[in-house]
Protein backbone atom coordinates (compact mmCIF):
# COMPACT_ATOMS: atom_id res chain seq x y z
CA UNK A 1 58.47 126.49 53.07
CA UNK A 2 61.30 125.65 51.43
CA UNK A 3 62.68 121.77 51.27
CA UNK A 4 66.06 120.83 49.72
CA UNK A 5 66.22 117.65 47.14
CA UNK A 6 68.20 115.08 48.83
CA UNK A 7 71.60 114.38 47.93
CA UNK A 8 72.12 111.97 44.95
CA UNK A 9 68.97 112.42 43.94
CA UNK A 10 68.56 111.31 39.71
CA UNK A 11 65.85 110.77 37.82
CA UNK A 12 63.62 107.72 38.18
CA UNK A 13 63.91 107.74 41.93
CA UNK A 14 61.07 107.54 44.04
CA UNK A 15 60.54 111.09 46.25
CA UNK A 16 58.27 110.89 49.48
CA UNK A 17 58.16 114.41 51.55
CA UNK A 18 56.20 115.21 54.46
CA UNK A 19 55.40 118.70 55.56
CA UNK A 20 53.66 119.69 58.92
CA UNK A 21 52.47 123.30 59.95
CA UNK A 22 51.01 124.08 62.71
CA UNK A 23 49.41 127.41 65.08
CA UNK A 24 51.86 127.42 68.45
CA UNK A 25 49.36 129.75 70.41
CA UNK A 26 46.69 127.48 69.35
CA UNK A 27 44.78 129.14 66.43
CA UNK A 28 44.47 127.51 62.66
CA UNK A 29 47.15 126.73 61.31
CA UNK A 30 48.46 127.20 58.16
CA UNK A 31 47.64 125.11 55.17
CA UNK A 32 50.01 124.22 52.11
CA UNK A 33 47.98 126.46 49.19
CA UNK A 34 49.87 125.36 46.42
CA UNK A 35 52.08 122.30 46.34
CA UNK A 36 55.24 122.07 44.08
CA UNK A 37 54.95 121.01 40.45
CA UNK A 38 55.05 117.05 40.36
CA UNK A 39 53.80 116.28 43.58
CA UNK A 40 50.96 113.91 44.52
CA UNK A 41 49.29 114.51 47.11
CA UNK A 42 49.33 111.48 49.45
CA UNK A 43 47.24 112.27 52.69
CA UNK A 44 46.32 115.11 54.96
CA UNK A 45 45.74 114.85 58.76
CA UNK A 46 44.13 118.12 60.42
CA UNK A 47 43.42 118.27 64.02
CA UNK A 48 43.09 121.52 65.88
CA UNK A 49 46.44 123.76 65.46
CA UNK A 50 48.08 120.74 63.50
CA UNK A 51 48.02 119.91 60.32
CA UNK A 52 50.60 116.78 58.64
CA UNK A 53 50.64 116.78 55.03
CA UNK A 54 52.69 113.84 52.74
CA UNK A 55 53.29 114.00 49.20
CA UNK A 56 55.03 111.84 46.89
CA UNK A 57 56.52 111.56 43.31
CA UNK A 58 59.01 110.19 40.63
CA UNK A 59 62.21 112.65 39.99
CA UNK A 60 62.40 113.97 36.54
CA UNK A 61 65.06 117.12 35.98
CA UNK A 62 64.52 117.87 39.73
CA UNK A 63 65.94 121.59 41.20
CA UNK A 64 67.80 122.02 43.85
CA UNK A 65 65.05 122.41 46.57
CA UNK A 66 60.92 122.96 46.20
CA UNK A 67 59.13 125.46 47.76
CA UNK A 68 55.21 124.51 49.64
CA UNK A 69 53.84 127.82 49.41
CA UNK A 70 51.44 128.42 53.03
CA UNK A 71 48.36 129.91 53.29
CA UNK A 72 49.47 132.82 56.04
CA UNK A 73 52.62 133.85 57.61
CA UNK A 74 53.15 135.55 61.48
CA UNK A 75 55.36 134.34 63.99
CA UNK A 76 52.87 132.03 66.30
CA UNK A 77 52.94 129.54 62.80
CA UNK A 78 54.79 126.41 62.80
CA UNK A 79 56.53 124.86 59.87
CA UNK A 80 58.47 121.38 59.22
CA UNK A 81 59.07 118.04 57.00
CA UNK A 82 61.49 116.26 54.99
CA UNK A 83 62.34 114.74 51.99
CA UNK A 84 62.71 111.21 51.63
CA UNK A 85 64.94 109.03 48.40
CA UNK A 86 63.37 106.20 48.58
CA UNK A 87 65.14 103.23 46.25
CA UNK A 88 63.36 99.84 45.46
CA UNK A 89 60.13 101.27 45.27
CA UNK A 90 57.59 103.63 42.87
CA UNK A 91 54.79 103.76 45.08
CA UNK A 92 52.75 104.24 48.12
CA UNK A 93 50.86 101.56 48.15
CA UNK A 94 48.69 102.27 51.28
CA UNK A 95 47.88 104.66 53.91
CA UNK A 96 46.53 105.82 57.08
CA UNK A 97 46.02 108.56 59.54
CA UNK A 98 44.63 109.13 62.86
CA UNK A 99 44.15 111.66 65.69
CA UNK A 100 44.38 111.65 69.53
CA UNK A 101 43.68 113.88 72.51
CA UNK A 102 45.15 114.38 75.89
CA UNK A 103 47.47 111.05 75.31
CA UNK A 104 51.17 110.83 75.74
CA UNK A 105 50.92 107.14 74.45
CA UNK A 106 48.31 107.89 71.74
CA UNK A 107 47.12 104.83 69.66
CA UNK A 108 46.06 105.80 65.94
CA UNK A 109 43.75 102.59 65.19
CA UNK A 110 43.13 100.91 61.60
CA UNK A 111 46.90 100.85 60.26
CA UNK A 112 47.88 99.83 56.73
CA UNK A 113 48.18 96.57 54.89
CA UNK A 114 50.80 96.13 52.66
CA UNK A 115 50.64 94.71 49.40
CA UNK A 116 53.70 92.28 50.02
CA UNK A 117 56.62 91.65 52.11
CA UNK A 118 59.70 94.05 52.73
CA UNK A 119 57.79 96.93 52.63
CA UNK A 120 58.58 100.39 54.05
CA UNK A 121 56.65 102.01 56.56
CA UNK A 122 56.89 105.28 57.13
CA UNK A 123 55.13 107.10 60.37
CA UNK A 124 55.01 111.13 60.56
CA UNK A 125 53.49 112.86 63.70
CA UNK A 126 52.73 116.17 65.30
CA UNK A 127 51.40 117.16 68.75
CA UNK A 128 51.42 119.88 70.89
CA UNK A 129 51.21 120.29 74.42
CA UNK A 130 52.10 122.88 77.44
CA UNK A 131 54.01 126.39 76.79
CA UNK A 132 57.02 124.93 78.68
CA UNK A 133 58.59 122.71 75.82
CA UNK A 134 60.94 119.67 76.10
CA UNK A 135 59.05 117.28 73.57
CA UNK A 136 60.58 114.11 72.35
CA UNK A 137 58.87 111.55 70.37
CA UNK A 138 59.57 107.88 70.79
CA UNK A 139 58.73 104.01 71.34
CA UNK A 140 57.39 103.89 67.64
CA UNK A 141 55.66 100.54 66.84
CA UNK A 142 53.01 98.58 65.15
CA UNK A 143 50.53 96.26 67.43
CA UNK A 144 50.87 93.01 64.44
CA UNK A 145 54.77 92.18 63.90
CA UNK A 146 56.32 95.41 64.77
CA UNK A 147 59.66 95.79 62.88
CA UNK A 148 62.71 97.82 64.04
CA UNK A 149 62.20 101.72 63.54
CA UNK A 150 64.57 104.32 62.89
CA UNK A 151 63.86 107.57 64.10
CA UNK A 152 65.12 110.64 61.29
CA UNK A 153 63.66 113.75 62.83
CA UNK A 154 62.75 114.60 66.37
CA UNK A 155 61.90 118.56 66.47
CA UNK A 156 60.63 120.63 69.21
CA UNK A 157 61.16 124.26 67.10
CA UNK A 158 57.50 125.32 67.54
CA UNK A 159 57.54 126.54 70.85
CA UNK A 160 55.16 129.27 71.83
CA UNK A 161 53.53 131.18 74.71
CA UNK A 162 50.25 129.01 74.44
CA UNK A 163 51.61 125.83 73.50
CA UNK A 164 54.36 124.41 71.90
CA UNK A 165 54.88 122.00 68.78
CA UNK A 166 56.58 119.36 67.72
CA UNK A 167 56.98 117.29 64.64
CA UNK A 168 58.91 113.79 64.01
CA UNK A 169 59.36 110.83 61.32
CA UNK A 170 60.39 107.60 61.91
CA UNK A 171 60.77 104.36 59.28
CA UNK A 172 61.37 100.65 59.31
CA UNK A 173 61.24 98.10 57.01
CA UNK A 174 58.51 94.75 57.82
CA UNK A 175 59.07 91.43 56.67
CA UNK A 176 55.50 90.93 57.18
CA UNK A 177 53.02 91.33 54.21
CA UNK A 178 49.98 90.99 56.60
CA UNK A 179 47.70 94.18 57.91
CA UNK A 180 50.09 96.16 60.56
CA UNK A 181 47.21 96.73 63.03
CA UNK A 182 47.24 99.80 65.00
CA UNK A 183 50.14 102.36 65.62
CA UNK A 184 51.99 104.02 68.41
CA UNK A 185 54.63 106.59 70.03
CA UNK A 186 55.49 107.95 72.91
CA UNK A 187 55.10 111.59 73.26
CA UNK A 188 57.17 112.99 76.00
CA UNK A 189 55.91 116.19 77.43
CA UNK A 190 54.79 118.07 80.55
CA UNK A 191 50.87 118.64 79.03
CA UNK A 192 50.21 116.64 75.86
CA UNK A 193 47.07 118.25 74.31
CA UNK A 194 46.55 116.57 70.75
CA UNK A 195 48.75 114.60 68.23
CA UNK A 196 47.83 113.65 64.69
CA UNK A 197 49.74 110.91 63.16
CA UNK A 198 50.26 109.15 59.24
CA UNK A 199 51.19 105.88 58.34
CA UNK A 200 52.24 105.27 55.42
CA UNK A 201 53.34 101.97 53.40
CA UNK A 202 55.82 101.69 50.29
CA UNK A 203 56.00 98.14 48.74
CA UNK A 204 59.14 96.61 47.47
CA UNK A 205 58.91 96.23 44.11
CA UNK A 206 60.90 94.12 42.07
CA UNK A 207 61.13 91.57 38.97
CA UNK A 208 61.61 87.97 41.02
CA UNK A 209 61.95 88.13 45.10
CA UNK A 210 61.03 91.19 47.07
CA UNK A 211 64.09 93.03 48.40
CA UNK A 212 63.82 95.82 50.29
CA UNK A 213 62.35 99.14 49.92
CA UNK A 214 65.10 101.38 51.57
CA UNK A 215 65.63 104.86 52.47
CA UNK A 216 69.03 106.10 50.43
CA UNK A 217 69.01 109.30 50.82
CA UNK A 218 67.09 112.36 52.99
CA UNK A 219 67.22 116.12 53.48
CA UNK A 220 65.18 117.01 56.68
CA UNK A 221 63.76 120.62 57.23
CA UNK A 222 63.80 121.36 60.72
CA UNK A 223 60.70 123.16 63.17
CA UNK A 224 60.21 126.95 63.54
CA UNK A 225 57.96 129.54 63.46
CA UNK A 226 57.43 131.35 60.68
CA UNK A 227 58.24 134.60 60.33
């Protein structure tokens, strides 16, 4: 699975991609077996035919694109993700994940607490649900101080004769410093069967006041099955 570097991209600039596969007839899906060289692995979420993955790292001589090599190929598996450019930031300094079944408003409990104001958070989610198709994520928030979010992906590529799958990523940058609390989205669908969901938080990082940890720059990858 093959993800492009995002324009602008130079060295010392903080990289955060997420990658989700999935099974769109329901079966196992496909895990990343070897990562590119340089990324961290940040956190996995696997739940039944879904599987989010997020990685993260500093550029250094970066190519054009990186390839996530997948554990199987065949044209009921799922791939997506994107690569974020993240600029007054070089970390993540906490994260979360969380499953749900049978909810079209799931609520992924816990959430993140960042380690000071102007953070980013960044929230990544998969579901599936009935063969028919016509997902669409939205309604992203946190349950303490929910900030604005800004949805950058919104794919419903996996479709299949058993189910169908769908990926999205949304961000938004909190004021707050205090724990986020629980997160949700609204999953529109005709049969929402599970979702799994990350949250992840990036804190600003500077030498005298916090300014914001920003999204500058992002190359999205977008759903289909694999081939």
């Amino acid at each position: 699975f093959t993800q492009n570097k995002p324009t602008g991209t130079v060295d010392g600039d903080f990289l955060v991609a997420v990658v989700f596969t999935g099974h769109d007839n329901a079966g196992a899906a496909p895990t990343v077996s070897t990562a590119p060289t340089g990324w961290t692995l940040v956190r996995t979420i696997s739940f039944a035919s879904l599987i989010v993955y997020t990685y993260s790292k500093v550029a250094s001589s970066e190519p054009a694109s990186w390839d996530w090599i997948l554990s199987a190929s065949g044209a009921d598996l799922y791939y997506a993700g994107g690569v974020l450019r993240v600029s007054g930031t070089n970390q993540v300094d906490a994260s979360d994940d969380g499953t749900a079944t049978n909810d079209a408003t799931p609520l992924y409990t816990v959430g993140v607490t960042p380690t000071g104001p102007n953070g980013l958070l960044i929230m990544a989610t998969a579901f599936n649900e009935g063969a028919t198709g016509g997902q669409s994520s939205s309604g992203y928030a946190v349950t303490t101080s929910n900030p604005t979010w800004t949805e950058i992906l919104d794919d419903a590529g996996g479709e299949g004769t058993g189910t169908s799958l769908h990926c999205s990523i949304a961000y938004a940058i909190r004021a707050a410093a205090t724990a986020t609390g629980d997160w949700t989205l609204t999953l529109t669908g005709t049969d929402i069967v599970e979702s799994a969901s990350q949250l992840l938080s990036l804190p600003a990082i500077t030498n005298v006041s916090p300014a914001p940890a920003v999204i500058t720059g992002m190359s999205m990858s977008s759903g289909l099955p694999k081939n």
